[in-house]
N, C-alpha and C. Protein backbone atom coordinates (compact mmCIF):
# COMPACT_ATOMS: atom_id res chain seq x y z
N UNK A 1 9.56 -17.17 -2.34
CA UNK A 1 10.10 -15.94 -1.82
C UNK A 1 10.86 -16.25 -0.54
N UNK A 2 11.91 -15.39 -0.48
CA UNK A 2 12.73 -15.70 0.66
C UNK A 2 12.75 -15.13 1.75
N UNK A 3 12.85 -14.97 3.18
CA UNK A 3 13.09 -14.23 4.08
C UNK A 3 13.51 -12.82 4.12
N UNK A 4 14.79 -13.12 3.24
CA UNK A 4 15.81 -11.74 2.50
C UNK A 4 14.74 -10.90 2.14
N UNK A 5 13.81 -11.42 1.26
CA UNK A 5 12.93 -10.49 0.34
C UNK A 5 11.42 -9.70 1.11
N UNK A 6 11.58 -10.50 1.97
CA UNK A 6 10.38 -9.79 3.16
C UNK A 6 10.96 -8.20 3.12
N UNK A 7 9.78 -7.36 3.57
CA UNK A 7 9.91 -5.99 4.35
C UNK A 7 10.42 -6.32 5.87
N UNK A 8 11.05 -5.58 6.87
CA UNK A 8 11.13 -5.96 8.26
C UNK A 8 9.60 -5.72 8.65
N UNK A 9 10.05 -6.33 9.89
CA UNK A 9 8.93 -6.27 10.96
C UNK A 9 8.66 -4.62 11.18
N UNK A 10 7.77 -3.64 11.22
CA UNK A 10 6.22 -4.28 11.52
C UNK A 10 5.79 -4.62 10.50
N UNK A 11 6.66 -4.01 9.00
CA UNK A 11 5.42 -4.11 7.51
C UNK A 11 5.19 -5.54 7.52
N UNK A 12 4.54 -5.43 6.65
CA UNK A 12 4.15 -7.03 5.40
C UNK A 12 3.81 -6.15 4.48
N UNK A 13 3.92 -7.30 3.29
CA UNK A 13 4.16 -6.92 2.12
C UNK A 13 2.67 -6.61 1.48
N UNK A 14 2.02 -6.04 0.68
CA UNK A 14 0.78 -5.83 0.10
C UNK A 14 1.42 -6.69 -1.06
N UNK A 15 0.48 -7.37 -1.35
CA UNK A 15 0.35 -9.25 -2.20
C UNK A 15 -0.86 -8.14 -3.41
N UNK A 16 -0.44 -8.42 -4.59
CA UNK A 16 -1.48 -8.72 -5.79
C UNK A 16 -1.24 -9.53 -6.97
N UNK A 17 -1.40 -9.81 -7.54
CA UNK A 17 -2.10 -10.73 -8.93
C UNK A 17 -0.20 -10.56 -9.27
N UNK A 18 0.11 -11.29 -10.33
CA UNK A 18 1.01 -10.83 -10.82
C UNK A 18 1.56 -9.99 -11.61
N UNK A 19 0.22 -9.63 -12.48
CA UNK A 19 0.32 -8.39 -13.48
C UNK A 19 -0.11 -7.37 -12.71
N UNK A 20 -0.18 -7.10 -11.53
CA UNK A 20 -0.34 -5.73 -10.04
C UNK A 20 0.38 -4.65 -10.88
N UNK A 21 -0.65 -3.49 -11.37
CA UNK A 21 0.91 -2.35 -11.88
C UNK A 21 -0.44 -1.40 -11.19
N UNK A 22 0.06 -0.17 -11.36
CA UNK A 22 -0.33 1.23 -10.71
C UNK A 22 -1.19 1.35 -11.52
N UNK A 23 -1.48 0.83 -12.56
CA UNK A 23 -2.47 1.61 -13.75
C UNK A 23 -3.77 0.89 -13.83
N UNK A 24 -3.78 -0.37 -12.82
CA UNK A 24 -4.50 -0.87 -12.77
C UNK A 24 -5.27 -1.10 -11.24
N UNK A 25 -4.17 -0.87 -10.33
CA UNK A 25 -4.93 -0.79 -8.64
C UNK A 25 -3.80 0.44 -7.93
N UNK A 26 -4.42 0.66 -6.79
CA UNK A 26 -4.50 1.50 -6.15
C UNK A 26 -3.47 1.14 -4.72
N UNK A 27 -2.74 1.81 -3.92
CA UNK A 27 -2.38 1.44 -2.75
C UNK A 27 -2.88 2.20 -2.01
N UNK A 28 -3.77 2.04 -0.84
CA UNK A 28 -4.42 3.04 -0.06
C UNK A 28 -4.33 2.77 1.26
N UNK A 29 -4.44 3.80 1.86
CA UNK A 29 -3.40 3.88 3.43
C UNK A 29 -4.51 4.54 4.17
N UNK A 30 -4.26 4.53 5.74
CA UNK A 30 -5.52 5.03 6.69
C UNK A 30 -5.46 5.16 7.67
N UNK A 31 -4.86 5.85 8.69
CA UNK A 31 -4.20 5.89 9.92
C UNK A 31 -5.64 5.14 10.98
N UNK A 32 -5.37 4.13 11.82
CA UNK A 32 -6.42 3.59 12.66
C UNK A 32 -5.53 3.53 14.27
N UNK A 33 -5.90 4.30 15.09
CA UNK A 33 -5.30 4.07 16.07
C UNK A 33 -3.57 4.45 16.57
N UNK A 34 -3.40 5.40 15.29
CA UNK A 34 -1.76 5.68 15.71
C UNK A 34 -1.04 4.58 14.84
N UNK A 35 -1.35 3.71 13.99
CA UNK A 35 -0.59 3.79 13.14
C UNK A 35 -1.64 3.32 11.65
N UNK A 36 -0.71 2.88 10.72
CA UNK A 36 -1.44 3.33 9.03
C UNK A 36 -1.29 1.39 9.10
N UNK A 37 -3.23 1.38 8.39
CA UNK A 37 -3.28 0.29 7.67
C UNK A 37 -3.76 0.41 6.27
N UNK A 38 -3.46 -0.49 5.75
CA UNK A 38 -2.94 -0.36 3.70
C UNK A 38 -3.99 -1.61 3.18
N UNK A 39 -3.95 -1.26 1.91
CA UNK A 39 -5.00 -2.23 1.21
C UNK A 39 -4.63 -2.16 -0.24
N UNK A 40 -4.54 -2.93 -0.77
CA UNK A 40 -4.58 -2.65 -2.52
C UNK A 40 -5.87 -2.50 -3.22
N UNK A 41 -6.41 -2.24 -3.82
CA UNK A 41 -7.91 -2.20 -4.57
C UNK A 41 -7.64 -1.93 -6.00
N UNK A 42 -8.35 -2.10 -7.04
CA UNK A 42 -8.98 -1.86 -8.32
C UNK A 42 -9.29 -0.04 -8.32
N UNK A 43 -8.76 0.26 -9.05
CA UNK A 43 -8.53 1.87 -9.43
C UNK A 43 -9.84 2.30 -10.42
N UNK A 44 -10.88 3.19 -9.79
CA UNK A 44 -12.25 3.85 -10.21
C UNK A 44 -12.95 2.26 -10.03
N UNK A 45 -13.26 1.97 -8.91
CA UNK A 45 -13.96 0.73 -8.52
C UNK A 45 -15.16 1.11 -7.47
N UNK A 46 -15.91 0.39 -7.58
CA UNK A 46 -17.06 1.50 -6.35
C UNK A 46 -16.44 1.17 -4.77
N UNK A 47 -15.40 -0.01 -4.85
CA UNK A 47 -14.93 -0.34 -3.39
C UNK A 47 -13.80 1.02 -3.19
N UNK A 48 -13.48 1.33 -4.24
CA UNK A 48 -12.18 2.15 -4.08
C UNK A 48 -12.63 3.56 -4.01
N UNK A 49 -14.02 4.03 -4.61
CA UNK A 49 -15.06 5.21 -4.51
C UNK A 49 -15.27 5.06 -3.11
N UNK A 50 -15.50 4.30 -2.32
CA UNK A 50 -15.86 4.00 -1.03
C UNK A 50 -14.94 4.41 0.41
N UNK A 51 -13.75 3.67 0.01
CA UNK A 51 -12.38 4.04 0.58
C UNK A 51 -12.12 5.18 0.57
N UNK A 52 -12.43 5.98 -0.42
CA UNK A 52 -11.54 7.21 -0.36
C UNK A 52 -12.92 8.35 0.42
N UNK A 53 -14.27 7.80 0.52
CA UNK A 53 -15.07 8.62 0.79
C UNK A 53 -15.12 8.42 2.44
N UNK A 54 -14.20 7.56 2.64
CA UNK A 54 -14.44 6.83 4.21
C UNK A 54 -13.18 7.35 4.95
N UNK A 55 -12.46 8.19 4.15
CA UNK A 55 -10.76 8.49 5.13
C UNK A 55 -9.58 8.11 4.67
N UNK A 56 -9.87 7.35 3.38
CA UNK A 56 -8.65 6.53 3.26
C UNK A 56 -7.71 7.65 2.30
N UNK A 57 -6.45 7.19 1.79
CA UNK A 57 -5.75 8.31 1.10
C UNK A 57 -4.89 7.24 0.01
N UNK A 58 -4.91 7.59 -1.27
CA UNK A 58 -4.35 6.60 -2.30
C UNK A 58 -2.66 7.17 -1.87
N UNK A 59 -1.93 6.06 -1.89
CA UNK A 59 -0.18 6.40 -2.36
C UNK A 59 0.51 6.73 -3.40
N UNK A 60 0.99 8.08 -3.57
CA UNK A 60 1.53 8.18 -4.88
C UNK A 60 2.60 7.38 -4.95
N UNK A 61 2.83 6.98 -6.56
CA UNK A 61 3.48 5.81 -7.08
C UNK A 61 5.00 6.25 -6.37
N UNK A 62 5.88 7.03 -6.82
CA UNK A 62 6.94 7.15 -6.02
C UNK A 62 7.33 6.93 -4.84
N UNK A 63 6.09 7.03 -3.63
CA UNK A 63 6.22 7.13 -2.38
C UNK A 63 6.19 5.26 -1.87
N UNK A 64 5.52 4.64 -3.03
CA UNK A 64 5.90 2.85 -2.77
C UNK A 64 6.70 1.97 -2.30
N UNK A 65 7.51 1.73 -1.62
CA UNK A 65 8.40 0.71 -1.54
C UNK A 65 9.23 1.14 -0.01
N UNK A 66 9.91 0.98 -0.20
CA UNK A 66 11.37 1.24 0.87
C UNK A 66 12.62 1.36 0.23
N UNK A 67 12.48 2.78 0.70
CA UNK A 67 13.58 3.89 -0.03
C UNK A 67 13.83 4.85 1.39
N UNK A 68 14.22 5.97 0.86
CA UNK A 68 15.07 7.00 1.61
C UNK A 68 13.93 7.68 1.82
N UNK A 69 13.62 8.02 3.43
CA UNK A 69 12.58 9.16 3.51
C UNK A 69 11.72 8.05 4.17
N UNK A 70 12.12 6.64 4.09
CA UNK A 70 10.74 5.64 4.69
C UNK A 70 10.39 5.44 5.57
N UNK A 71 11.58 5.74 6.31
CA UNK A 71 11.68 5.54 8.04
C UNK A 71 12.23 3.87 7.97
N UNK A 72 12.73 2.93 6.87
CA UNK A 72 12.76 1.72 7.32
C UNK A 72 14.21 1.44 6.71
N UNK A 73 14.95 0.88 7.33
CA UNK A 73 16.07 0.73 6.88
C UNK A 73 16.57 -1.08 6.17
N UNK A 74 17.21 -1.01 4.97
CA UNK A 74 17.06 -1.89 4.22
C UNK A 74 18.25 -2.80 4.69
């Protein structure tokens, strides 16, 4: 992977398996301190039952990436 293909600074990229699709994990987000930290997890998992009972909030699939509306410019 190349530089080009990074997110800018502040993101990093959320890393999974190579077969990573939505139908199989979760992107979940969590505001700590003024700003949002992210995690990927296994979707109906007791870690992911856990997360969501602790504050966390799953990402709907559309809202993924860096697009228009992201605040990040490409």
């Amino acid at each position: 992977m190349s530089a080009g293909d990074l997110p800018p600074r502040p993101w990093l990229r959320i890393q999974g398996t190579g077969d990573a699709t939505t139908m199989w994990y979760a992107v979940m987000r969590k505001r700590e301190r003024g700003i949002f930290i992210g995690t990927l997890v296994f979707r109906h998992s007791p870690h992911h039952a856990l997360l969501l009972e602790s504050g966390w909030e799953e990402i709907p699939v559309p809202e993924i990436g860096v697009g228009v509306g992201s605040g990040v410019s490409g």
